[in-house]
Protein backbone atom coordinates (compact mmCIF):
# COMPACT_ATOMS: atom_id res chain seq x y z
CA UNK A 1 0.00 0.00 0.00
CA UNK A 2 0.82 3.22 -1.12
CA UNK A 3 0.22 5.48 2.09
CA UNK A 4 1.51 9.04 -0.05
CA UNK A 5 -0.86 7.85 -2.67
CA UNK A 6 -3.72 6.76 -0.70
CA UNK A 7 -3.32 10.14 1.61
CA UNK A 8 -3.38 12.36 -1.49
CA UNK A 9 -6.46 10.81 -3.12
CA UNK A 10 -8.25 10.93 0.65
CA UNK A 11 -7.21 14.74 0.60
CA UNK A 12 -8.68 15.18 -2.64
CA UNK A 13 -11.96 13.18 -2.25
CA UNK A 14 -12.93 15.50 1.43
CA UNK A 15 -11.49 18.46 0.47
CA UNK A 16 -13.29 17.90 -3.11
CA UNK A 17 -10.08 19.27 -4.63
CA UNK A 18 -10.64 17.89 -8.33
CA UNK A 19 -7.58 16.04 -8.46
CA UNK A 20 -5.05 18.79 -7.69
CA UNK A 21 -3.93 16.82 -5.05
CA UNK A 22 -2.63 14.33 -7.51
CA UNK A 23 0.52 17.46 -7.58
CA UNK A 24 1.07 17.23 -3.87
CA UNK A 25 4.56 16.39 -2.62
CA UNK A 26 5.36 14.97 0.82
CA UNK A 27 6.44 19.09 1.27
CA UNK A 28 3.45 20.13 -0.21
CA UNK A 29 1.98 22.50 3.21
CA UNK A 30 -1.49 21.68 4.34
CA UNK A 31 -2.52 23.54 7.23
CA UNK A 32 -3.06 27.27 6.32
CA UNK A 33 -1.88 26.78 2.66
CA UNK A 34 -5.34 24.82 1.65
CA UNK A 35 -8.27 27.15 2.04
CA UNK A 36 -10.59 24.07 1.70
CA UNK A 37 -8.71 22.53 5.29
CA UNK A 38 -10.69 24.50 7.76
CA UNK A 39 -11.53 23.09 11.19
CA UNK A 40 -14.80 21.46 9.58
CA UNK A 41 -12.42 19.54 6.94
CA UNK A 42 -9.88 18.47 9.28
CA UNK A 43 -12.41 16.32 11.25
CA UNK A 44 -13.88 15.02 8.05
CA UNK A 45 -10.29 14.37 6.77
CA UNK A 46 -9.61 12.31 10.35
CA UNK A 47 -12.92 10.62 10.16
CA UNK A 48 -11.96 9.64 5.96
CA UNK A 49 -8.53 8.24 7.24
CA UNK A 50 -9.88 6.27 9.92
CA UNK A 51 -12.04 4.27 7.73
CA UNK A 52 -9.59 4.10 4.96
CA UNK A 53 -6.92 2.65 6.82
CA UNK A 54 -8.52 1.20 9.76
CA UNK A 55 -7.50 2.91 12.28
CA UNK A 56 -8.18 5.48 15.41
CA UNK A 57 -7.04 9.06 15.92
CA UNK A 58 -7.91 9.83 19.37
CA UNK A 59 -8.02 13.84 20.17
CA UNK A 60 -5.27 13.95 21.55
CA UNK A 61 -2.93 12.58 18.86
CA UNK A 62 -3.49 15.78 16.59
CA UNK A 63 -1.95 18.91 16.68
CA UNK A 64 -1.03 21.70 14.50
CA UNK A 65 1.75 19.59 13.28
CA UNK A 66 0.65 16.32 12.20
CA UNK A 67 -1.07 18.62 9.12
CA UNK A 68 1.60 20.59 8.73
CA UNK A 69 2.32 18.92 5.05
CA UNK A 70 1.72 16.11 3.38
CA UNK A 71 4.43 13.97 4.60
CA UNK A 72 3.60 14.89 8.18
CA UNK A 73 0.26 13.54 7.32
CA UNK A 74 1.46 10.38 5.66
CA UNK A 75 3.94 9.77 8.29
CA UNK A 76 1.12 10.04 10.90
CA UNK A 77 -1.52 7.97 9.16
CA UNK A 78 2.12 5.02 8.72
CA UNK A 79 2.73 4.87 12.30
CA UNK A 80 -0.97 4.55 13.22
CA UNK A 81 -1.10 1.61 10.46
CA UNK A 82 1.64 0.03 12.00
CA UNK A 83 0.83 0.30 15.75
């Protein structure tokens, strides 16, 4: 599994971003660079993860940080799928 890949295409499916995430690099910056991630998005974004991968983001595993970029993300969503 592709967890970049699959990471982009969740961005672009919740964020309904038309396939410009498909461009994204792992330094691509999220958080304040994306005017479609607002609060609202970000818990439809953890709520599209969770069921994509299978796994649970409890509150207190998110900060400002883990959307930082796209890597972050990725790297966030990999250790969750491997814990």
């Amino acid at each position: 599994m592709d967890i970049n890949a699959e990471v982009k295409q969740t961005l672009d499916d919740v964020l309904s971003l038309g396939g410009r995430a498909s461009a994204f690099t792992r330094e691509t910056a999220l958080l304040g660079a994306i005017p479609e991630l607002d609060s609202m998005a970000v818990v439809s974004l953890i709520t599209a993860l969770e069921e994509r991968f299978g796994i649970m983001v409890d509150d207190d595993e998110i900060d400002g940080d883990t959307f930082a970029t796209v890597g972050a993300l990725a790297d966030f969503v990999a250790g969750k799928v491997a814990a």
